[in-house]
Protein backbone atom coordinates (compact mmCIF):
# COMPACT_ATOMS: atom_id res chain seq x y z
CA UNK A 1 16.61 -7.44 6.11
CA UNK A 2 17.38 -10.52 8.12
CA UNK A 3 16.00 -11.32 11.62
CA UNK A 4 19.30 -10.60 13.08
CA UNK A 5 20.19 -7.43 11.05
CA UNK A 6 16.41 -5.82 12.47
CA UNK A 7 17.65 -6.96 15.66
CA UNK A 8 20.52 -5.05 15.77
CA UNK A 9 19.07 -2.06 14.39
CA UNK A 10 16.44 -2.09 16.98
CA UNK A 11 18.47 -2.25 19.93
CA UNK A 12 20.28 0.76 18.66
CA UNK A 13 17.74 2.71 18.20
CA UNK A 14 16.09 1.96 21.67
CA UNK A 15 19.53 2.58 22.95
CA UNK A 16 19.44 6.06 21.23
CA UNK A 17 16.34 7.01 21.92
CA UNK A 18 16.84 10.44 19.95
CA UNK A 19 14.75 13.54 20.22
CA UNK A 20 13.40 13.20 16.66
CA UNK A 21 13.01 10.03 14.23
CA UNK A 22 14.70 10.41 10.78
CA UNK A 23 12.91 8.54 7.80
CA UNK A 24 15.01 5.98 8.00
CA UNK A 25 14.08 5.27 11.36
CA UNK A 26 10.05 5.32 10.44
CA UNK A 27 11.02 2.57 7.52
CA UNK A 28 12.80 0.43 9.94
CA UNK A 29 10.19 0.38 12.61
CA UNK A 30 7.52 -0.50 9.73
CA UNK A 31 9.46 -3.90 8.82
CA UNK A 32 9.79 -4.29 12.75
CA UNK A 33 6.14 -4.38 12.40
CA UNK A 34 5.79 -6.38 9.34
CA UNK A 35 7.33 -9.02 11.40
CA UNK A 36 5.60 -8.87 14.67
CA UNK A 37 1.98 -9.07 12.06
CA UNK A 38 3.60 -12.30 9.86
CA UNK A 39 4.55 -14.01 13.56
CA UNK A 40 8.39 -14.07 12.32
CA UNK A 41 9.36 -12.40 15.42
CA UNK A 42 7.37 -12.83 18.87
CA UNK A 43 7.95 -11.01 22.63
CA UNK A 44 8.20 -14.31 24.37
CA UNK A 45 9.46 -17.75 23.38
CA UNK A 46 10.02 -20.77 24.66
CA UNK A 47 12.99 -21.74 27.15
CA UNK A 48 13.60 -25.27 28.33
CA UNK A 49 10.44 -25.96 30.49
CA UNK A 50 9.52 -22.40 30.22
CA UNK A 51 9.06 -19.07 28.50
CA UNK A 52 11.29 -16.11 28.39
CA UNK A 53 10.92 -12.42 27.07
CA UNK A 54 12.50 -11.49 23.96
CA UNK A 55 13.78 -7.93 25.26
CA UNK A 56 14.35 -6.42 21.83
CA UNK A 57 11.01 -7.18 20.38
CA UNK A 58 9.59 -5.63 23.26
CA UNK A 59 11.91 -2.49 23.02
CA UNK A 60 10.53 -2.45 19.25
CA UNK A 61 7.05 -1.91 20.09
CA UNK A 62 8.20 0.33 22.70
CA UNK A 63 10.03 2.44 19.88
CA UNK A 64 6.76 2.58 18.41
CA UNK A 65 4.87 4.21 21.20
CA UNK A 66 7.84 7.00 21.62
CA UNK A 67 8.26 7.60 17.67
CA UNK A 68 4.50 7.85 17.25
CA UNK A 69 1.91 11.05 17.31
CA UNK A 70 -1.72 11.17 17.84
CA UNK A 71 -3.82 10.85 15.02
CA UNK A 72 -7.73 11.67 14.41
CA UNK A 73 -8.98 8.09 12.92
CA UNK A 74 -12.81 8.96 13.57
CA UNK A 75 -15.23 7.67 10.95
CA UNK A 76 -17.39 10.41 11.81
CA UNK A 77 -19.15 12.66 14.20
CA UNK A 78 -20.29 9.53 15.86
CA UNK A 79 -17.66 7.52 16.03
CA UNK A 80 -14.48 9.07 17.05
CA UNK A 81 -10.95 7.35 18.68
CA UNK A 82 -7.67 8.44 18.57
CA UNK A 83 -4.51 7.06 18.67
CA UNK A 84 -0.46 6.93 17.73
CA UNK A 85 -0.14 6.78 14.05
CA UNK A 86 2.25 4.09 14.74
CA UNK A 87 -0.65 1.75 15.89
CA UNK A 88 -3.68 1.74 14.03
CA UNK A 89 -6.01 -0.69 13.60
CA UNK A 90 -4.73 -4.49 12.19
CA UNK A 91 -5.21 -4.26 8.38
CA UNK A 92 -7.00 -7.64 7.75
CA UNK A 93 -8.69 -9.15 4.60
CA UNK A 94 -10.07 -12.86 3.71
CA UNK A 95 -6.74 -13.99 2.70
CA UNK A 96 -5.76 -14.11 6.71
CA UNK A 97 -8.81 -16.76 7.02
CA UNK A 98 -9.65 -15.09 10.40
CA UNK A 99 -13.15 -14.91 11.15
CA UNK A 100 -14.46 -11.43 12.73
CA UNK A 101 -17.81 -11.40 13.90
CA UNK A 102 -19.04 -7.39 13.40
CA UNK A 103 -19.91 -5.87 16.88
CA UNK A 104 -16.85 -3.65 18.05
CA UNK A 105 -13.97 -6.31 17.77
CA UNK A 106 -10.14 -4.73 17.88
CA UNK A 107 -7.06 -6.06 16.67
CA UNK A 108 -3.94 -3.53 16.82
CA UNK A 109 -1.20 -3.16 14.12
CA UNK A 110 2.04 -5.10 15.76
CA UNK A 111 -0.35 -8.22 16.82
CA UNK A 112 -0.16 -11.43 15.16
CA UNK A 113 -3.37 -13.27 14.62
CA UNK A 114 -3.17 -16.88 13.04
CA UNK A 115 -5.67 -18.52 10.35
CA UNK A 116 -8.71 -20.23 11.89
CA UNK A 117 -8.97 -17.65 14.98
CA UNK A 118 -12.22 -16.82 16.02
CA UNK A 119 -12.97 -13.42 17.51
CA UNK A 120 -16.57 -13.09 18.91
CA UNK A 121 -17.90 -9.43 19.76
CA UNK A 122 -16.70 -7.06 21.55
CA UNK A 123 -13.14 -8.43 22.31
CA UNK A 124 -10.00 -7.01 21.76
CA UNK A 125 -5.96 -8.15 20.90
CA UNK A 126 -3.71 -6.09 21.92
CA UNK A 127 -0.06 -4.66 20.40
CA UNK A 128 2.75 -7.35 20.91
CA UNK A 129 0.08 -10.58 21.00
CA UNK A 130 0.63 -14.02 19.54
CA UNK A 131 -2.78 -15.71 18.81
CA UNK A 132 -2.13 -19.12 16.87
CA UNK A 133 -3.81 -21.10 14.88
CA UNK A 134 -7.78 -22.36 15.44
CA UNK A 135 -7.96 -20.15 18.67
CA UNK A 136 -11.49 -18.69 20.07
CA UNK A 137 -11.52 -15.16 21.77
CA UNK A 138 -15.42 -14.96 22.42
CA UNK A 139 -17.12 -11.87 23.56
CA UNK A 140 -15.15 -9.19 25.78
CA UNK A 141 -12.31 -11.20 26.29
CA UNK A 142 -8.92 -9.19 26.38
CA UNK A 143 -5.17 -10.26 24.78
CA UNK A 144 -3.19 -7.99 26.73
CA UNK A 145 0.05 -6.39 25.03
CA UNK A 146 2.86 -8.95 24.40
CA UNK A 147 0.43 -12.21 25.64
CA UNK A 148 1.24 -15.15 23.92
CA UNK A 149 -1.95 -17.55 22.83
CA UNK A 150 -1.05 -21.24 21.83
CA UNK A 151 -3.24 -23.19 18.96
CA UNK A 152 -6.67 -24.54 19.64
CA UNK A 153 -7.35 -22.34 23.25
CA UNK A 154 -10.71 -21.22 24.46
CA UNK A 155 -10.82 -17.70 25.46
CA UNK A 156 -14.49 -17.35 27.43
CA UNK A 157 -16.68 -14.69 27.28
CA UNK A 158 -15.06 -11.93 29.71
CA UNK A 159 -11.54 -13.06 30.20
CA UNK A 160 -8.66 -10.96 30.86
CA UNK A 161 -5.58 -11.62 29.41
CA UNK A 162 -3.22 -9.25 31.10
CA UNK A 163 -0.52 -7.27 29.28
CA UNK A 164 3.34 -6.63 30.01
CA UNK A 165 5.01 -4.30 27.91
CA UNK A 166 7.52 -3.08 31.05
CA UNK A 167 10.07 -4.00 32.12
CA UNK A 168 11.58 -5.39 28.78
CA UNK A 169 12.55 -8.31 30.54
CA UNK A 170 9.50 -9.50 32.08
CA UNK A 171 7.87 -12.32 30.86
CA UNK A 172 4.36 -11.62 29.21
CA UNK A 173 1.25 -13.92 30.21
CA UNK A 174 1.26 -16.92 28.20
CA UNK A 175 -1.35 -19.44 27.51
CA UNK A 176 -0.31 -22.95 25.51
CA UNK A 177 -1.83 -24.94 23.17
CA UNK A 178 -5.34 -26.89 24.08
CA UNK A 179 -6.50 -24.53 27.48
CA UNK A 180 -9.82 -23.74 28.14
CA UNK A 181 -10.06 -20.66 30.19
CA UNK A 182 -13.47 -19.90 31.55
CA UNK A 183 -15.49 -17.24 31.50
CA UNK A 184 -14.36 -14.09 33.56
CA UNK A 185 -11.12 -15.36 34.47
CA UNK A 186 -8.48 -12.82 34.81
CA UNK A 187 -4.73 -14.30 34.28
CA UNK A 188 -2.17 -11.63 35.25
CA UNK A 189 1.67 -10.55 36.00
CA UNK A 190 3.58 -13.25 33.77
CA UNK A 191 1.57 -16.47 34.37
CA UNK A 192 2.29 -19.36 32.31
CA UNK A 193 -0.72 -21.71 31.86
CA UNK A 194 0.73 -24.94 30.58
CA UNK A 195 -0.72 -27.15 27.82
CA UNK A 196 -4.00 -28.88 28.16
CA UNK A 197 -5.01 -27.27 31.47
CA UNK A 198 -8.17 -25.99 32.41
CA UNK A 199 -8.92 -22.98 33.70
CA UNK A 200 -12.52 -22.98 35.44
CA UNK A 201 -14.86 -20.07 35.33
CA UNK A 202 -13.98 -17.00 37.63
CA UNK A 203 -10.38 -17.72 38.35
CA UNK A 204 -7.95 -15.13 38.68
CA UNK A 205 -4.35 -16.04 38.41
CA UNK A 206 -1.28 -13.49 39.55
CA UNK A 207 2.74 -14.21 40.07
CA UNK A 208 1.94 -14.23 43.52
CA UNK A 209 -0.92 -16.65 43.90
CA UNK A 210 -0.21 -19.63 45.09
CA UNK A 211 -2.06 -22.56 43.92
CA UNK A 212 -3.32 -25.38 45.92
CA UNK A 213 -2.52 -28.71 44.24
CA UNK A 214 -5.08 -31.01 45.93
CA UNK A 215 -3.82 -34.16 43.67
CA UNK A 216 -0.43 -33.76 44.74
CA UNK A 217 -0.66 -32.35 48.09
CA UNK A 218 1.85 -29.45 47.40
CA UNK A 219 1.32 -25.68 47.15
CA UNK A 220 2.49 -24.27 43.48
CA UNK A 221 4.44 -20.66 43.88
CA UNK A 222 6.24 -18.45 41.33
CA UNK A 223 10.01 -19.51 41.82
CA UNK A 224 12.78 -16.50 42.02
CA UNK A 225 10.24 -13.60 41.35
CA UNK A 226 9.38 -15.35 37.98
CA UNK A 227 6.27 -16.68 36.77
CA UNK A 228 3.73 -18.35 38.15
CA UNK A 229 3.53 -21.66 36.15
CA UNK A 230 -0.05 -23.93 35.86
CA UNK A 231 1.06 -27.07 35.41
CA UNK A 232 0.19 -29.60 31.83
CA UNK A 233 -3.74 -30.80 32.10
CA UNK A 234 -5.08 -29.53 35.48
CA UNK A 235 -7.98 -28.48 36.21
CA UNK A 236 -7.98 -25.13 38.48
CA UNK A 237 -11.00 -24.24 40.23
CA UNK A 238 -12.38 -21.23 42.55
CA UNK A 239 -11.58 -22.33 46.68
CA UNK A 240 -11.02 -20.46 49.81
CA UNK A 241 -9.21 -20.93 52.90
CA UNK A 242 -9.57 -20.00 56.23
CA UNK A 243 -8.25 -17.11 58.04
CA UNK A 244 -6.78 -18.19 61.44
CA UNK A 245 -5.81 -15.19 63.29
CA UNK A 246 -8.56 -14.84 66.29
CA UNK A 247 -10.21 -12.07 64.31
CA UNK A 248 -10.37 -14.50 61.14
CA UNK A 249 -11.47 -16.92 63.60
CA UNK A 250 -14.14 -14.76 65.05
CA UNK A 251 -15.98 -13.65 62.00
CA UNK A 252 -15.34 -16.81 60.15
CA UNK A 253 -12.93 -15.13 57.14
CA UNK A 254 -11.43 -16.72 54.38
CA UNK A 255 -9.00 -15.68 51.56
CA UNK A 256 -9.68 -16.58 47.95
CA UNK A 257 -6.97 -19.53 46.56
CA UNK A 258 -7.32 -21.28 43.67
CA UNK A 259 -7.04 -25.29 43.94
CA UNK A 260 -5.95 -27.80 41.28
CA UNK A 261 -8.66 -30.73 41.89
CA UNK A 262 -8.07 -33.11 39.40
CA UNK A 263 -5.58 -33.78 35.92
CA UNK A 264 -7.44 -33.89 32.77
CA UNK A 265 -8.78 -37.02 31.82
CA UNK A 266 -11.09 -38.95 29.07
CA UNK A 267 -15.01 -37.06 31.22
CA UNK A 268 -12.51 -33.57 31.04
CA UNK A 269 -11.58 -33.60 27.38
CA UNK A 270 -15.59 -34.62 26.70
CA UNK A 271 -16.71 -32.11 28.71
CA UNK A 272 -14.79 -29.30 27.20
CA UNK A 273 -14.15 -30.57 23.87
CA UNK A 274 -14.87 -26.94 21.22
CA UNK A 275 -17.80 -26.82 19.05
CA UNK A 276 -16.24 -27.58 15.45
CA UNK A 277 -19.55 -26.57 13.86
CA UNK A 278 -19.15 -23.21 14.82
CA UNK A 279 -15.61 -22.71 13.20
């Protein structure tokens, strides 16, 4: 079935939304899935400059969710979890070349997970994700639902990668190739970090942050209720600023911001550069 043909059939079916799924419907969901897993098909894709949702692909693994029932997939009395049978666990084997390091790590069916990916304990990658090629997700970091992670990125330990399965036609978090994100960072609501930035330690990121650009003296702000978009090779950091009402004033307030300080340059990429020994 081409591309286009599981397009169409999708849309219908979301469209339709019946009370009960016919075979036929089950087999058509599975190669819906098939190509979320192989990366042939993807929730978000580029657009000029920027990223846009793919609204069917999203109504797909929506589908899945309505179409599915919960299922007992407990390995025993001690471990138990339950989910939809639509969306077990990722069925992975050497021949992906993704290396798993055993300590509670999730990846769930629907999620497409590149050779040379790195997934440190406990961390988890959600329905809907794109993780490319030679990416690290270390230890309880999160790929939310529908995220999008480009080639070569640095997850840290405790990251959150937020998820956006609704509306259809919002735009999923996405990360491009070559960012370091730092350790418990939180990136949320459809932000687009752009390729090559950096993303210190303890940054959180929404559509409605704005973002102090220091090197270019202007304030960075989601434009038309769209995403919020970090620009190529900066280097975001933690700041404040103050609160000037008089009660602001009085108690000496301020409001968390974060602040582009610099653009990446030849001390940045030495700094950050990823351990190669370790993949």
């Amino acid at each position: 079935m081409s591309v286009e043909t599981l397009q169409q059939k999708i849309q219908q079916l979301y469209q339709d939304n019946p009370v009960e799924y016919s075979h036929e419907d089950f087999l058509l969901f599975a190669r819906f899935k098939e190509a979320l897993n192989r990366g042939e098909i993807r929730s978000a894709e580029p657009a000029g400059d920027s990223w846009q949702a793919v609204d069917w692909v999203k109504e797909g693994i929506l589908i899945g969710f309505r179409m599915g029932h919960l299922t007992d997939y407990s390995l025993d009395e001690q471990f138990k979890y339950f989910d939809k049978h639509t969306y077990p666990l990722k069925n992975i084997d050497l021949s992906n070349k993704i290396r798993q390091v055993p300590g509670g790590s999730s990846i769930r069916d629907g999620s497409y997970v590149s050779k040379g990916v790195v997934i440190m304990p406990p961390a988890y990658i959600n329905v809907g994700a794109y993780v490319d090629e030679g990416t690290m997700v270390d230890s309880h970091a999160l790929v939310g639902s529908c995220a999008q992670i480009g080639k070569s990125v640095h997850l840290s330990a405790g990251t959150q990668i937020g998820g956006v399965l609704e509306p259809v036609n919002a735009t999923p978090v996405v990360i491009e190739d070559d960012v370091l994100v730092g350790g418990n960072c939180g990136i949320y609501e459809g932000t687009i970090v752009k390729q090559g930035a950096v993303i210190a330690a303890g940054v959180i990121l929404t559509a409605s942050t704005p973002v102090y650009d220091l090197v270019n003296e202007e304030i960075i702000t989601r434009q038309n209720h769209g995403s919020l978009t970090i620009p190529e090779r900066s280097v975001v950091i933690s700041g404040s600023r103050a609160i000037n009402s008089d009660f602001g004033r009085e108690y000496g307030l301020s409001k968390y911001t974060p602040i582009i300080v610099k653009y990446r340059d030849e001390k940045t990429d030495k700094s950050i550069a990823l351990e190669e020994a370790l993949r």
